[in-house]
Protein backbone atom coordinates (compact mmCIF):
# COMPACT_ATOMS: atom_id res chain seq x y z
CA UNK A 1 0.00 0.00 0.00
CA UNK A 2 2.53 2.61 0.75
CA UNK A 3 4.56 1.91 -2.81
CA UNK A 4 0.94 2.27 -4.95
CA UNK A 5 0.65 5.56 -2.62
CA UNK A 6 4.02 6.79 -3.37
CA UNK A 7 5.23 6.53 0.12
CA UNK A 8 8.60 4.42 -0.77
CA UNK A 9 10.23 3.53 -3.68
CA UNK A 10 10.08 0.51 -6.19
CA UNK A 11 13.74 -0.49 -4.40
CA UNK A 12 12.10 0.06 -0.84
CA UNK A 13 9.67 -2.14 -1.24
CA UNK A 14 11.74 -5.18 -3.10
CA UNK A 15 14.31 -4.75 0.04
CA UNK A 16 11.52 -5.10 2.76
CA UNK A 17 9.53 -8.17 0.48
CA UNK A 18 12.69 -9.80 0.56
CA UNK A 19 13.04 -9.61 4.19
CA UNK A 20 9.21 -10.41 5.03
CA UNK A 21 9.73 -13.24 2.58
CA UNK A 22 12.89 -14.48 4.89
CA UNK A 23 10.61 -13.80 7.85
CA UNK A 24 8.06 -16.32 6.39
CA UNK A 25 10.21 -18.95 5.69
CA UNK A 26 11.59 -18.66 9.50
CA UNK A 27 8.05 -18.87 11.01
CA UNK A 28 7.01 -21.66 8.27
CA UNK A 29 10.04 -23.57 9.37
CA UNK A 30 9.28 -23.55 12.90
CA UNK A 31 5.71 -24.61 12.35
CA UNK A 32 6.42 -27.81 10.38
CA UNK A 33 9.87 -28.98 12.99
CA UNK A 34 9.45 -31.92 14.18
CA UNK A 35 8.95 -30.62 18.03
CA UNK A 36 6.33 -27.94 17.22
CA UNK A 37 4.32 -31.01 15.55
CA UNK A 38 5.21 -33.21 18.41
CA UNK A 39 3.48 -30.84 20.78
CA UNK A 40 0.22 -30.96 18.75
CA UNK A 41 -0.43 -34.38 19.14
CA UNK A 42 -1.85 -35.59 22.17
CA UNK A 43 -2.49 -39.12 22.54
CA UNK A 44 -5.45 -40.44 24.20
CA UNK A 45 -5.34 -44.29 26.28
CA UNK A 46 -7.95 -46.78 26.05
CA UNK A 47 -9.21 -46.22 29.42
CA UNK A 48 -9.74 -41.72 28.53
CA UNK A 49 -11.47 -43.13 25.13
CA UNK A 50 -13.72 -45.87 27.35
CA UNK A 51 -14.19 -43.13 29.83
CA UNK A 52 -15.37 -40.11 27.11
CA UNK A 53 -17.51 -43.04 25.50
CA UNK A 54 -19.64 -43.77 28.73
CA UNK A 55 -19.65 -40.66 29.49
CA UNK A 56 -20.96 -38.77 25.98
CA UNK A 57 -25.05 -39.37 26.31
CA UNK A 58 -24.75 -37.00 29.70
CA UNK A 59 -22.00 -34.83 27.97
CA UNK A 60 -23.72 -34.55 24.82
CA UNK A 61 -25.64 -31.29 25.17
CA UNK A 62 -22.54 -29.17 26.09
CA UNK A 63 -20.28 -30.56 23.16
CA UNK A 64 -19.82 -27.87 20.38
CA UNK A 65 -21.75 -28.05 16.90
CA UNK A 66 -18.64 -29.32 15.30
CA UNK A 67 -17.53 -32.11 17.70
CA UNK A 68 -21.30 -33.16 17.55
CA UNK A 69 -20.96 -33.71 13.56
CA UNK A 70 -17.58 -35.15 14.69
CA UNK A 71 -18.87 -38.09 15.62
C-alpha cells in the first residue's frame, strides 16, 4: 500500500519483500519442525477413550456443533 501511494520507492519495497519473505520462511520452518508437531499431538489411552464413550449421552448437550458432527 505505501509503494501504490508513493510513500517508498520501487527499491524500498523489493528490500523489505525480501526480508518479510525471509521472515516467512523462519516462522514456516518452525511450524512444520518436528517438536512444534510433536506438541500438537496428544495421545489419548484406552481407558480416557472408554471413559469419554460412557460418558458422551450426559456430555452430549454441552459438546460444540462441530464435535457433535464429529462423531
Amino acid at each position: 500500500m505505501a509503494f501504490a501511494n508513493d510513500v517508498i520507492s520501487l527499491d524500498d519495497l523489493k528490500l523489505r519483500m525480501h526480508e518479510e519473505n525471509e521472515h516467512e520462511e523462519t516462522i514456516r520452518a518452525q511450524l512444520m519442525s518436528e517438536s512444534s508437531m510433536e506438541k500438537a499431538i496428544h495421545k489419548l489411552s484406552k481407558q480416557d477413550v472408554m471413559t469419554f464413550a460412557q460418558s458422551i449421552k450426559e456430555n452430549w448437550p454441552h459438546l460444540e456443533l462441530d464435535h457433535k458432527k464429529g462423531f
